[in-house]
C-alpha atoms as a PDB file:
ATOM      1  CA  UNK A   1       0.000   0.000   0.000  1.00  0.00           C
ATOM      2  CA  UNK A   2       0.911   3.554  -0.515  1.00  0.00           C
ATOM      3  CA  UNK A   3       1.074   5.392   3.106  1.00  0.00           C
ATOM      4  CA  UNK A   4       1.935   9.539   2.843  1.00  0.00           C
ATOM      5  CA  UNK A   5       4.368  10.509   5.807  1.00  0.00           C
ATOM      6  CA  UNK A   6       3.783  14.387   6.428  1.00  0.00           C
ATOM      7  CA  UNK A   7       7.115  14.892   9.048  1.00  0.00           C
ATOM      8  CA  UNK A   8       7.509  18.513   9.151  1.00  0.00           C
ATOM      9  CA  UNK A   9      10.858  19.170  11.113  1.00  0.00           C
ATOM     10  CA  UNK A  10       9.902  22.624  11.965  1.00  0.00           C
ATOM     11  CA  UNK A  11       7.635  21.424  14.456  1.00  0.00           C
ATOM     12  CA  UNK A  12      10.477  20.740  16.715  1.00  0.00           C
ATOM     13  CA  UNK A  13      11.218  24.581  17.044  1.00  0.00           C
ATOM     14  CA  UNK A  14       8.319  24.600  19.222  1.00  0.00           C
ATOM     15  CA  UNK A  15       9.827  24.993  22.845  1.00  0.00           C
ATOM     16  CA  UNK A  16       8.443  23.705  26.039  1.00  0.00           C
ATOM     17  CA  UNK A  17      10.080  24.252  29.824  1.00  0.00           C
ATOM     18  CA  UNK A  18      12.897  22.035  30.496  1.00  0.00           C
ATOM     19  CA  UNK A  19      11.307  18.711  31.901  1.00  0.00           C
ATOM     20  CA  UNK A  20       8.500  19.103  29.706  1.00  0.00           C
ATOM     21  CA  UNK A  21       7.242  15.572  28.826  1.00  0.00           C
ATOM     22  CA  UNK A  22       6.076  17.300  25.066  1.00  0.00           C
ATOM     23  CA  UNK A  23       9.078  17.706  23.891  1.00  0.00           C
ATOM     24  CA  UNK A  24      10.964  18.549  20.617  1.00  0.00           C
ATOM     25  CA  UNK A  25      12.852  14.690  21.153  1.00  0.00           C
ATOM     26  CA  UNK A  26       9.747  12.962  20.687  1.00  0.00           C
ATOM     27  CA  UNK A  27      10.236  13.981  16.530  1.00  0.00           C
ATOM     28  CA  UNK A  28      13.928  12.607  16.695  1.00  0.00           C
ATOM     29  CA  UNK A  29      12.709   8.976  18.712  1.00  0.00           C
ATOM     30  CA  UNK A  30       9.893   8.498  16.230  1.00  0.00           C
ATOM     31  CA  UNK A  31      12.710   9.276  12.908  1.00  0.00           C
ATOM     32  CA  UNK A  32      15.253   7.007  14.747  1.00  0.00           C
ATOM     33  CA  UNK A  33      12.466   4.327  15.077  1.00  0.00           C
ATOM     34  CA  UNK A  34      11.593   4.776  11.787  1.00  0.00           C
ATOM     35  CA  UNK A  35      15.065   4.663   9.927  1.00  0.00           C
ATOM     36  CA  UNK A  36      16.250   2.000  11.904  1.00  0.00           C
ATOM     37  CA  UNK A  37      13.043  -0.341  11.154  1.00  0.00           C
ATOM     38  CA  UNK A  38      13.642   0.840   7.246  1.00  0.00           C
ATOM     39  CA  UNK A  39       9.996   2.498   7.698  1.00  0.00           C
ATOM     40  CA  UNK A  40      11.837   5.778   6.639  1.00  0.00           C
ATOM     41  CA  UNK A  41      12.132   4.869   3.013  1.00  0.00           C
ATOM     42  CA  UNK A  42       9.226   2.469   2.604  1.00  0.00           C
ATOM     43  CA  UNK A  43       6.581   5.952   2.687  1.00  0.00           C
ATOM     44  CA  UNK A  44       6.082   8.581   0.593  1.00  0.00           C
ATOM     45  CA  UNK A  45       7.349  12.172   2.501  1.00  0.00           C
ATOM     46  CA  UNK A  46       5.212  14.910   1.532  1.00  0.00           C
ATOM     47  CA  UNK A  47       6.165  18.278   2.086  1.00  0.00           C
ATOM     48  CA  UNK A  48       3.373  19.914   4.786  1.00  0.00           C
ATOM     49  CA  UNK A  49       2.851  23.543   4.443  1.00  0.00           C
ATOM     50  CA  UNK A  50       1.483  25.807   7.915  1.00  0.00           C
ATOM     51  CA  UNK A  51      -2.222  26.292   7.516  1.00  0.00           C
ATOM     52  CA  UNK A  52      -3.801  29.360   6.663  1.00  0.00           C
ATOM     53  CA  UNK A  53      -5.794  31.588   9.164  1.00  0.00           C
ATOM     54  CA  UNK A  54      -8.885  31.319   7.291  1.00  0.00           C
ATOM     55  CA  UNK A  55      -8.140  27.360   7.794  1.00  0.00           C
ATOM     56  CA  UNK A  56      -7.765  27.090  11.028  1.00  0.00           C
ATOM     57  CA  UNK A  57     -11.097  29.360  11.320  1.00  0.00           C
ATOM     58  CA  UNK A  58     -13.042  26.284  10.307  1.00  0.00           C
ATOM     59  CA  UNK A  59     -12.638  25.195  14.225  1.00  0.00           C
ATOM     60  CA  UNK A  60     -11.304  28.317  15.933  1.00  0.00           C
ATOM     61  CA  UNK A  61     -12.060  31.542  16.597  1.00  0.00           C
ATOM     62  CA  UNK A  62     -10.661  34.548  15.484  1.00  0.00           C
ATOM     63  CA  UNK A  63      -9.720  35.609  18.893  1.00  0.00           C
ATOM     64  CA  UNK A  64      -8.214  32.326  19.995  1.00  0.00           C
ATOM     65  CA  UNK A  65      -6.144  32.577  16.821  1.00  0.00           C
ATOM     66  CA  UNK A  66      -4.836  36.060  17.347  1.00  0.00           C
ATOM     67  CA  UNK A  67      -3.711  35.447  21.349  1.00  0.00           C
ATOM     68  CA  UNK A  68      -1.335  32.198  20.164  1.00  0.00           C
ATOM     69  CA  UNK A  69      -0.202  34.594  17.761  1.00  0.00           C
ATOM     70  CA  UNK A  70       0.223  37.308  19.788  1.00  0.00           C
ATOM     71  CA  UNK A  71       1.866  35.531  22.255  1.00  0.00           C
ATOM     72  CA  UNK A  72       4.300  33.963  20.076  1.00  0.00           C
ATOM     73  CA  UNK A  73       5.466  37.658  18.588  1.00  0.00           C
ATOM     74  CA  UNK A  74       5.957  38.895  22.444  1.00  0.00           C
ATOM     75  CA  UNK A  75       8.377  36.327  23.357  1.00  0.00           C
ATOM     76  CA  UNK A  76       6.159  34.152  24.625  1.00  0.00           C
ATOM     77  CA  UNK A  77       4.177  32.790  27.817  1.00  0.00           C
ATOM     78  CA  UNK A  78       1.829  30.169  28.819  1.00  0.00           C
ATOM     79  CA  UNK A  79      -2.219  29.350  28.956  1.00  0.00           C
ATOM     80  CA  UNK A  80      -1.512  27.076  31.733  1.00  0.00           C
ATOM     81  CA  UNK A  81       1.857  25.705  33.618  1.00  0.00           C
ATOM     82  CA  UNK A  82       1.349  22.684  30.864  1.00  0.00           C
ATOM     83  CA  UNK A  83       0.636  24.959  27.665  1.00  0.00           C
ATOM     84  CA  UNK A  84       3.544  27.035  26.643  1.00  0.00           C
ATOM     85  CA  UNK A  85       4.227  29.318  23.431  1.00  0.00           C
ATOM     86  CA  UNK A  86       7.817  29.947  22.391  1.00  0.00           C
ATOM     87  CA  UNK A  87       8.345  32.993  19.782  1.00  0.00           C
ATOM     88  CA  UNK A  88       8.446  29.948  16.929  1.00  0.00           C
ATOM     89  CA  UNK A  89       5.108  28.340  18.682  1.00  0.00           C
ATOM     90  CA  UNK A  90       2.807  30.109  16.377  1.00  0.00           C
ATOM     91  CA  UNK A  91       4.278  28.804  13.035  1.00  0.00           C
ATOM     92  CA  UNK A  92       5.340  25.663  14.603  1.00  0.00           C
ATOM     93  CA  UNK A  93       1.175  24.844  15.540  1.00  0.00           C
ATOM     94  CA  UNK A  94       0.421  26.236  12.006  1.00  0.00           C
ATOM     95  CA  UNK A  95       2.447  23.620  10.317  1.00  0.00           C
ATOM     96  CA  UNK A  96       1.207  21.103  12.493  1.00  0.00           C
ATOM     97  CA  UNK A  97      -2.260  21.927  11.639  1.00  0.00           C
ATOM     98  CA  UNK A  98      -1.014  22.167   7.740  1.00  0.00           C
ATOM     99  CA  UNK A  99       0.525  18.560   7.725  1.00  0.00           C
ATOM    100  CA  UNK A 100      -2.555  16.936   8.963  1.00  0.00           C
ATOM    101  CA  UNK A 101      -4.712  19.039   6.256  1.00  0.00           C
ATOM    102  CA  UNK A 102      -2.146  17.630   3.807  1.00  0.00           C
ATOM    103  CA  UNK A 103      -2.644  14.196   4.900  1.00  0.00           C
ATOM    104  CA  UNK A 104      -5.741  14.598   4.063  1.00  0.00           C
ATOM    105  CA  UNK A 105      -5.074  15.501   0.640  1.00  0.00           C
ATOM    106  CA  UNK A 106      -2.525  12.595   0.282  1.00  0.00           C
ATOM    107  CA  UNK A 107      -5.638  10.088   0.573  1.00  0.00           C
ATOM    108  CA  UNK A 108      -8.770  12.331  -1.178  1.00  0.00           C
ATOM    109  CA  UNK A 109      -7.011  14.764  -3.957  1.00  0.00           C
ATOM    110  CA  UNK A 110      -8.163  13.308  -6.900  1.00  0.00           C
ATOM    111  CA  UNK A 111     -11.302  11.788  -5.166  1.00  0.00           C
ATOM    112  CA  UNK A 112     -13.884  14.137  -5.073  1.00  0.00           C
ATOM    113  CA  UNK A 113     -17.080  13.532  -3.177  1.00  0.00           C
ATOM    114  CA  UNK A 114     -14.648  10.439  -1.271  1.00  0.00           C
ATOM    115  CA  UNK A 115     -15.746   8.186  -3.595  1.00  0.00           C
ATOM    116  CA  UNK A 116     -12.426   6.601  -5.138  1.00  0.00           C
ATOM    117  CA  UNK A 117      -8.554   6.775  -3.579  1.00  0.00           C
ATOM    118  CA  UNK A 118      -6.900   9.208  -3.517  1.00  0.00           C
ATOM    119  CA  UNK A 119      -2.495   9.613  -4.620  1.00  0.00           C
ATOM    120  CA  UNK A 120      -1.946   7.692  -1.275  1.00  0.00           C
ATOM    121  CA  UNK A 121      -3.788   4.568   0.525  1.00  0.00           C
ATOM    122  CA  UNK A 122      -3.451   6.365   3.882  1.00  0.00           C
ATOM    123  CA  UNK A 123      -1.423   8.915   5.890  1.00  0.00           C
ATOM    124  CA  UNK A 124       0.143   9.655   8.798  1.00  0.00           C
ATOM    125  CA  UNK A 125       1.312  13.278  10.022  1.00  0.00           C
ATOM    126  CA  UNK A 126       4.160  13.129  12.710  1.00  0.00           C
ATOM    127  CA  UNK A 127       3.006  16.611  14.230  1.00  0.00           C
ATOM    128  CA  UNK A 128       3.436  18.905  17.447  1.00  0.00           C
ATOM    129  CA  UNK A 129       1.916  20.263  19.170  1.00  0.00           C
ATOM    130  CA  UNK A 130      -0.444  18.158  19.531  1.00  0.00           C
ATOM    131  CA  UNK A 131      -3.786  19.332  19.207  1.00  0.00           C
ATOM    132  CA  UNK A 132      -6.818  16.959  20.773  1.00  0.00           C
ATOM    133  CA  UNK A 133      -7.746  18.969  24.050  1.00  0.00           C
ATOM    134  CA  UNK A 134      -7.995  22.519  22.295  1.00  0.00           C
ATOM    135  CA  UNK A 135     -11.034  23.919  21.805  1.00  0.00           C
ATOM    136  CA  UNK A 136     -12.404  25.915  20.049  1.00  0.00           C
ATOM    137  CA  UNK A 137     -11.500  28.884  22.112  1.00  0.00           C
ATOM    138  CA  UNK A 138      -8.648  28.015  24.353  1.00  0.00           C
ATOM    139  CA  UNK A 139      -5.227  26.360  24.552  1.00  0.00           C
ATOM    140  CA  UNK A 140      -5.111  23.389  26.927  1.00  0.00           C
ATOM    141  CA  UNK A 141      -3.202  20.336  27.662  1.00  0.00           C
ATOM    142  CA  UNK A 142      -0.024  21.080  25.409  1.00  0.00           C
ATOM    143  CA  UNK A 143      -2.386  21.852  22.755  1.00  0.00           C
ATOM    144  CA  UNK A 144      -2.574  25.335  20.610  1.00  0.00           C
ATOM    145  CA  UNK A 145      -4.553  24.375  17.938  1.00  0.00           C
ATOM    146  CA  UNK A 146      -6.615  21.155  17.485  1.00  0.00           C
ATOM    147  CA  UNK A 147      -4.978  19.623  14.315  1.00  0.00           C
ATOM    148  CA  UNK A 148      -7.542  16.763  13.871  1.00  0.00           C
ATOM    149  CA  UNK A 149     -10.485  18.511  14.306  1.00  0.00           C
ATOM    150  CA  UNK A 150      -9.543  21.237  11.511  1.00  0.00           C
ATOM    151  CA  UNK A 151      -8.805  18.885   9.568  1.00  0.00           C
ATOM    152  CA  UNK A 152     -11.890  16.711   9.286  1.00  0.00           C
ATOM    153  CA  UNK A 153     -13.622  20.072   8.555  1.00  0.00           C
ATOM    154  CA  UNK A 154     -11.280  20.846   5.709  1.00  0.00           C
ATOM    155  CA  UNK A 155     -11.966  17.295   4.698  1.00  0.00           C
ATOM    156  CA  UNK A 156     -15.631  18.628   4.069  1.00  0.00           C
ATOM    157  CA  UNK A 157     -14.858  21.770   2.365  1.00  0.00           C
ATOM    158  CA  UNK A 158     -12.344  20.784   0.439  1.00  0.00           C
ATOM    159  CA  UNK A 159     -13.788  17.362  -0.693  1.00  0.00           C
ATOM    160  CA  UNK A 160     -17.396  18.098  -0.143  1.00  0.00           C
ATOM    161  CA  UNK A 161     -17.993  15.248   2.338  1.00  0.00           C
ATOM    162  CA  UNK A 162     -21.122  14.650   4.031  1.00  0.00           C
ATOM    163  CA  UNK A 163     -19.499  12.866   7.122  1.00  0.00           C
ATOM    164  CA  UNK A 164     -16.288  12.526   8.800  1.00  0.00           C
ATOM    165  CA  UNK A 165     -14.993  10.355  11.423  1.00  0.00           C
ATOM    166  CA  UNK A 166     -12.361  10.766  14.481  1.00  0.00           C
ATOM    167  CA  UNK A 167     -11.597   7.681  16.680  1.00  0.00           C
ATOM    168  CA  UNK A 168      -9.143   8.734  19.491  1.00  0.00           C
ATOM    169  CA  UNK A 169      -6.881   6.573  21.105  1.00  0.00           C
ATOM    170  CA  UNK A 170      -4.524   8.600  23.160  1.00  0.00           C
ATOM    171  CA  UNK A 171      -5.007   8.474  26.659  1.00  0.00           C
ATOM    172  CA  UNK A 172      -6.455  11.211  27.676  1.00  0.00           C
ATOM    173  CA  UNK A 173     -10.060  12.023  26.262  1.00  0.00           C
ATOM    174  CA  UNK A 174     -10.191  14.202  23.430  1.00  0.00           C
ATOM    175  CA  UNK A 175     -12.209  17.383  25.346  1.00  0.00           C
ATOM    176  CA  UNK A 176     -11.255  19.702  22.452  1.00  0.00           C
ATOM    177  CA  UNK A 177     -12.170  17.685  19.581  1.00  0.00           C
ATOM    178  CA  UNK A 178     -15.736  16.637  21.180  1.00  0.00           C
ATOM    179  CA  UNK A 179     -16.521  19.863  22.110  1.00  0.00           C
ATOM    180  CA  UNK A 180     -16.274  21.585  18.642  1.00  0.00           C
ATOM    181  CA  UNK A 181     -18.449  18.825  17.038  1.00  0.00           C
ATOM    182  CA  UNK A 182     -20.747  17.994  20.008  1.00  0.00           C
ATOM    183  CA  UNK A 183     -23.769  19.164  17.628  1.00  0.00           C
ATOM    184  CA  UNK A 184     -22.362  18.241  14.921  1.00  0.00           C
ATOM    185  CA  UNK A 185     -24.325  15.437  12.722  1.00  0.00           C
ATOM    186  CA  UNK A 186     -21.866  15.524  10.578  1.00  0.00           C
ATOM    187  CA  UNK A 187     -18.891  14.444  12.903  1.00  0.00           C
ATOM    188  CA  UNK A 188     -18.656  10.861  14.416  1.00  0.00           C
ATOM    189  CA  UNK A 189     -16.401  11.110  17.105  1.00  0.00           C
ATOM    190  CA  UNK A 190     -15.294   8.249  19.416  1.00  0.00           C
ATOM    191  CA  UNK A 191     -12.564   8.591  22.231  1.00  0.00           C
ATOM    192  CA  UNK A 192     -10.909   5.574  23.936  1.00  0.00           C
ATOM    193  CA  UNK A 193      -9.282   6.743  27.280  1.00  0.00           C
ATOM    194  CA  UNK A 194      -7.564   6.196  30.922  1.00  0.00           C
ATOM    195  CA  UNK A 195     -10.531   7.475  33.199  1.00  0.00           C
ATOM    196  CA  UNK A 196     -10.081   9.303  35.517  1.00  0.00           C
ATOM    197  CA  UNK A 197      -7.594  10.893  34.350  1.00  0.00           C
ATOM    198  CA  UNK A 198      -6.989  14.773  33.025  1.00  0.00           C
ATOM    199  CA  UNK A 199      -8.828  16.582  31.952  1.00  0.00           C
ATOM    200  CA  UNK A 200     -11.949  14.407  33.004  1.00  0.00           C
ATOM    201  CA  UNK A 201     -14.251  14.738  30.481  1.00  0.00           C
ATOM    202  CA  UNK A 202     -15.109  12.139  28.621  1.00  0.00           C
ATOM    203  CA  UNK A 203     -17.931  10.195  30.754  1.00  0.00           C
ATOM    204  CA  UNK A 204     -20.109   7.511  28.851  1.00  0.00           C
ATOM    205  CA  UNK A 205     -22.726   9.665  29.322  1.00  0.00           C
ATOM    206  CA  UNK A 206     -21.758  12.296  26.852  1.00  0.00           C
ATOM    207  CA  UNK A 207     -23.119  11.340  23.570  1.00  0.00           C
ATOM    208  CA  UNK A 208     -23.567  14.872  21.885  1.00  0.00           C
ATOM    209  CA  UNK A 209     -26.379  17.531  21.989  1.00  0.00           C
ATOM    210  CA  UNK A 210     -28.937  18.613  19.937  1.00  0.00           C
ATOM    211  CA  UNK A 211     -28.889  17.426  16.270  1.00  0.00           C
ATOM    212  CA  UNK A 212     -25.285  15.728  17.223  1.00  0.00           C
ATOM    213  CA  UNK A 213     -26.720  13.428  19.375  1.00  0.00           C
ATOM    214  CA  UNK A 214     -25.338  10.038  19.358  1.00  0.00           C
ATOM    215  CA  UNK A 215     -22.332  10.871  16.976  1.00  0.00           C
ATOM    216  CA  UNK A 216     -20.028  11.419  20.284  1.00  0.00           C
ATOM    217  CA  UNK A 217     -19.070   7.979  22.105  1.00  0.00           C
ATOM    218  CA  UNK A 218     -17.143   7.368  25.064  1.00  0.00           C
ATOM    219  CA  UNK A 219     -15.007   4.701  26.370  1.00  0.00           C
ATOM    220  CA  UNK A 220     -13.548   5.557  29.835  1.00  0.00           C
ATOM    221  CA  UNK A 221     -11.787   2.554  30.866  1.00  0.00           C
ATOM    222  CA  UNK A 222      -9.812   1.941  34.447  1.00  0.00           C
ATOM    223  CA  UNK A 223      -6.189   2.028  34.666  1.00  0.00           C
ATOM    224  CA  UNK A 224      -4.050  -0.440  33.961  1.00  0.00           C
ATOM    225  CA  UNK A 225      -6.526  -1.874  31.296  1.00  0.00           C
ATOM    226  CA  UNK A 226      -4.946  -3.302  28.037  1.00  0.00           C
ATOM    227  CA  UNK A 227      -5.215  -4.800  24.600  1.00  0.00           C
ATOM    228  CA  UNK A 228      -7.951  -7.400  25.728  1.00  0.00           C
ATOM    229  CA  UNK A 229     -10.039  -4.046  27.382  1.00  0.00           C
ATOM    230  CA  UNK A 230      -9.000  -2.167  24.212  1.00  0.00           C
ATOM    231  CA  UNK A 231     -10.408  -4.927  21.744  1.00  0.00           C
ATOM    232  CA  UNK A 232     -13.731  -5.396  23.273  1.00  0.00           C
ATOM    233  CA  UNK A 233     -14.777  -1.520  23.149  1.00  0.00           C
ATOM    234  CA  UNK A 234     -12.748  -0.539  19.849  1.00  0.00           C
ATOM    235  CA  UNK A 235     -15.261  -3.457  18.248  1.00  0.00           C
ATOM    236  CA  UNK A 236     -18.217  -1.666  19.863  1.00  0.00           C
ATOM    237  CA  UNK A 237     -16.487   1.391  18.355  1.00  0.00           C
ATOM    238  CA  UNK A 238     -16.295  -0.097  14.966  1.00  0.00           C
ATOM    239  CA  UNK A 239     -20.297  -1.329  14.755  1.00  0.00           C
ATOM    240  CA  UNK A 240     -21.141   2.621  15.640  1.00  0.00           C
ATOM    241  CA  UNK A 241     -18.927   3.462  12.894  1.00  0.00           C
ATOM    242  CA  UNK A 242     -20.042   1.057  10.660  1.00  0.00           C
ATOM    243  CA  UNK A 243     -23.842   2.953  11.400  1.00  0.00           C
ATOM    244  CA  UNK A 244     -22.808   6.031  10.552  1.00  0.00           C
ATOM    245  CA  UNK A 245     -20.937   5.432   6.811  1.00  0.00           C
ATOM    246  CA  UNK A 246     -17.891   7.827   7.437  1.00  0.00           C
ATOM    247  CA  UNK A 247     -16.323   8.792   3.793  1.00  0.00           C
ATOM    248  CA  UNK A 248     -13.419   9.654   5.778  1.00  0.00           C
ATOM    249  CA  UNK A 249     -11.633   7.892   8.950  1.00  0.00           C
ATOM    250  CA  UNK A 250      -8.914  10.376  11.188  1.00  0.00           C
ATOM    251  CA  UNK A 251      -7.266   8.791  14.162  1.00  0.00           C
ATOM    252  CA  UNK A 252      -6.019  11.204  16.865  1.00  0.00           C
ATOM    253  CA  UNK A 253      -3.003   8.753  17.509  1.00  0.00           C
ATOM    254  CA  UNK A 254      -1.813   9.391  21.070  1.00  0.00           C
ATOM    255  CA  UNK A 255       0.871   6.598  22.194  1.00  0.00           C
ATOM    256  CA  UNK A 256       0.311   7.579  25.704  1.00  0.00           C
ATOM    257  CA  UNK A 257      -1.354   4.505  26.858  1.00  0.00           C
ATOM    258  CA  UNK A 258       1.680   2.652  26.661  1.00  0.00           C
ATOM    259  CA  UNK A 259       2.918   0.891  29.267  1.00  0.00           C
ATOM    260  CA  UNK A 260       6.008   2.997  29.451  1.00  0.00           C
ATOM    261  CA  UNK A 261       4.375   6.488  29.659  1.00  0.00           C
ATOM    262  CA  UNK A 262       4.692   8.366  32.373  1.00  0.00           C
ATOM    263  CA  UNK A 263       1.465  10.197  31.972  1.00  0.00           C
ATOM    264  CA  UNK A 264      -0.444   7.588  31.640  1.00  0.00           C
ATOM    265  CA  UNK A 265      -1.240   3.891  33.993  1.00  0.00           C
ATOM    266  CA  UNK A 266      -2.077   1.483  30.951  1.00  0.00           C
ATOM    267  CA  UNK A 267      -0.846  -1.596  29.512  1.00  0.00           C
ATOM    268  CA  UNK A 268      -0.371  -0.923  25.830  1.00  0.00           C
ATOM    269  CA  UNK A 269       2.643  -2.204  23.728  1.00  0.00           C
ATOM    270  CA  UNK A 270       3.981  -0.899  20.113  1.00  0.00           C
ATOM    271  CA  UNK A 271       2.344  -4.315  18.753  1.00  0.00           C
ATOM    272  CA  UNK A 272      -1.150  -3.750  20.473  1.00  0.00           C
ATOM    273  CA  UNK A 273      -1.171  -0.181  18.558  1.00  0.00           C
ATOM    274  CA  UNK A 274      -0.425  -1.809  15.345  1.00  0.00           C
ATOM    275  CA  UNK A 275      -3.480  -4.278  16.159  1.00  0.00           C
ATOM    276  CA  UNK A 276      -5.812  -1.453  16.725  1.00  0.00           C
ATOM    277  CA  UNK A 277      -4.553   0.266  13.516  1.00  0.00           C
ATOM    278  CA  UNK A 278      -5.182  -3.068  11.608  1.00  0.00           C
ATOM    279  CA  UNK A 279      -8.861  -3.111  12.488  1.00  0.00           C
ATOM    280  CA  UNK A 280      -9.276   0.272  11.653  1.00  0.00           C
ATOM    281  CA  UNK A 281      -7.519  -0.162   8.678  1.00  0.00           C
ATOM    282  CA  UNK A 282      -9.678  -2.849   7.787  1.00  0.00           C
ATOM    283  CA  UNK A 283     -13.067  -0.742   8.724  1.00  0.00           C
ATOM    284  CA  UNK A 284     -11.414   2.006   5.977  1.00  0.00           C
ATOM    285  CA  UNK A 285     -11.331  -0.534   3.821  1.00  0.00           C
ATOM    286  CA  UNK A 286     -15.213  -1.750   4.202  1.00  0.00           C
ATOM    287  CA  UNK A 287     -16.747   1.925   4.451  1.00  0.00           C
ATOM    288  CA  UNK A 288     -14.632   4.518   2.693  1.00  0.00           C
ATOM    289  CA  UNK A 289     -12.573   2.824   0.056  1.00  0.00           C
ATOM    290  CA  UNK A 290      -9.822   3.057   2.671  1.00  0.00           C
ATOM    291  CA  UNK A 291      -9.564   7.083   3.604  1.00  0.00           C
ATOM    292  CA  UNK A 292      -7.619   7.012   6.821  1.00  0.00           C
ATOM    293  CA  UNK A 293      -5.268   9.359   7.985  1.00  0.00           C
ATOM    294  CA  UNK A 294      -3.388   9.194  11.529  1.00  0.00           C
ATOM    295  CA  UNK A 295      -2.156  11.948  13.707  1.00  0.00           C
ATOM    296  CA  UNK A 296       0.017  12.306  16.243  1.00  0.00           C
ATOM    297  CA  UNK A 297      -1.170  13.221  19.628  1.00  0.00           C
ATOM    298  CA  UNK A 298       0.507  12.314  22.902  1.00  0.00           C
ATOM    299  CA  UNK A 299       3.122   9.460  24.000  1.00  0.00           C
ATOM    300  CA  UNK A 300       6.088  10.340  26.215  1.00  0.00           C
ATOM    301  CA  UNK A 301       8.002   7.811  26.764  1.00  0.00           C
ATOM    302  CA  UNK A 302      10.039   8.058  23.923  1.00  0.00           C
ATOM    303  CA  UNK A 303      10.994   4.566  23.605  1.00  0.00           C
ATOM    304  CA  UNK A 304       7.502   3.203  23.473  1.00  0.00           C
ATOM    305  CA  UNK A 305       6.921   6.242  21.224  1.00  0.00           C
ATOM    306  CA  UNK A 306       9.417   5.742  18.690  1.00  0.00           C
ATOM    307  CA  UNK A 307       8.121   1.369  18.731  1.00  0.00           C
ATOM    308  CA  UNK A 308       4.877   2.251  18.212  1.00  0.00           C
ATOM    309  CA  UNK A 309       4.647   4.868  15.800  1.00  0.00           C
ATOM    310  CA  UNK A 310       6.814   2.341  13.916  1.00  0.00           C
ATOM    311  CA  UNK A 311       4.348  -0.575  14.266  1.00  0.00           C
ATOM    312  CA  UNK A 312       1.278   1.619  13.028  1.00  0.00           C
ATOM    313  CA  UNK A 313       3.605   2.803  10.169  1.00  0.00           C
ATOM    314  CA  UNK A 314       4.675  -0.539   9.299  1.00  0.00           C
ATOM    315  CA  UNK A 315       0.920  -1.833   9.504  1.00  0.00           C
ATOM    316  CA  UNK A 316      -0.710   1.216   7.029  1.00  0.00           C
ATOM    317  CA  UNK A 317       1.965   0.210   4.746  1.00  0.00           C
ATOM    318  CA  UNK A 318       1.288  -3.268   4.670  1.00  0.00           C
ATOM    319  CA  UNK A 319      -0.693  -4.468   1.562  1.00  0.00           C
ATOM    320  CA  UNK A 320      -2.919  -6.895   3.312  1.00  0.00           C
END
């Protein structure tokens, strides 16, 4: 299969504190990974460009936009003591934001309305910051901009798709991404996550509002759950999915629930990833002629970052 790798370097310019777990050495772990499992040149690289204001309007607001930016220009700060902005923050989450809208092009350009493939089988954009806990409004939880979420609605724009689906596997429930499509008919989203953990949302209760309802679904599972606990509610995942017809499918892929992380308390190896990419691979395959499209979110171990960014790689790459 053809997989698109969108690995803009720039992202690493993005500074944290020192100690920061979301860190610029997360890029170099998953490369080394990569390289040495001969991943590297097995993909096609595609060149990510930063995202344009009017872009990253689709999910934000105008004034959210202008503070990162502002921010940035000033020399920097913080939303929160986990949610810092270095002077190359700005352009760094831009570019993030722009490689996952160009993974999205990798698998639809030349495909309009989602109906055939696109120049690549799937994609995967190796991105910070990462992007699933902002909102619409405000920077949280290392996140400036939310990278998935403007993407699925470019997906629509662009492509003219009638619905869109996120599945979220990092650790930590996707707040941001729920909350800008909690109405949203349009928007299947699905979070897998450590519960409680931050920033505890994410209840089984929430299943969207309005004319959104039952598009959200949640899967708060206990600590030190693991690929047996992730199997049984990623297959109730995929029957929801199956319901709803997505022309597109975007992972927010957050490594965090590895066993190694130190944010997170669950049981998760490299080769358990690669078996929840396989299924969802496979569910592409069934309901949208295979439009998937990973992108990073957390994992901060950078070991178990590097090993299982590698294994999803090597699985979206593999033919069968």
């Amino acid at each position: 299969m053809k997989t698109a790798l969108l690995f803009p370097t720039e992202c690493k310019l993005h500074e944290t504190r020192a100690g920061h777990p979301e860190r610029a050495a997360r890029l170099d772990a998953i490369e080394a990974a990569l390289r040495e499992t001969k991943l590297w040149d097995a993909v096609q690289h595609r060149t990510a460009v930063p995202a344009r204001e009017e872009e990253l309007r689709l999910c934000h607001t105008p004034e959210h936009i202008a503070r990162v930016r502002r921010m940035a220009e000033t020399g920097g700060g913080s939303f929160d003591p986990d949610t810092t902005v270095s002077p190359a923050s700005f352009e760094a989450a831009r570019l993030a934001c722009g490689a996952a809208l160009g993974a999205v092009d990798a698998v639809l350009k030349g495909a309009p309305g989602g109906v055939h493939r696109g120049e690549c089988d799937n994609a995967f954009a190796v991105v910070r910051p990462p992007g699933h806990h902002a909102t619409a409004e405000r920077a949280m939880g290392f996140c400036l901009f939310n990278n998935v979420a403007v993407a699925a609605r470019y997906a629509q724009r662009q492509y003219a798709l009638e619905r869109v689906a996120i599945l979220d596997w990092d650790v930590h429930h996707g707040n941001g991404t729920q909350d800008i499509f909690y109405e949203d008919p349009s928007m299947f989203f699905c979070s897998v996550h450590q519960s409680p953990l931050y920033p505890g949302s994410g209840a089984a209760s929430e299943t969207g509002r309005g004319a959104g309802k039952g598009t959200t679904l949640n899967f708060p599972l206990p600590a030190r759950s693991g690929i047996a606990e992730y199997a049984e509610v990623w297959g109730q995942a995929g029957r929801a999915l199956a319901a709803f017809k997505p022309q597109l499918i975007l992972v927010s892929a957050g490594f965090d629930a590895h066993a190694r992380d130190p944010l997170g308390s669950m049981n998760l190896s490299a080769s358990d990833f690669a078996q929840l990419a396989k299924t969802t691979k496979q569910w592409a395959a069934q309901l949208c002629e295979g439009h998937l499209v990973c992108v990073l979110e957390g994992g901060y171990d950078l070991t178990g970052l590097g090993q299982s960014v590698a294994a999803v790689v090597r699985e979206l790459a593999n033919g069968s």
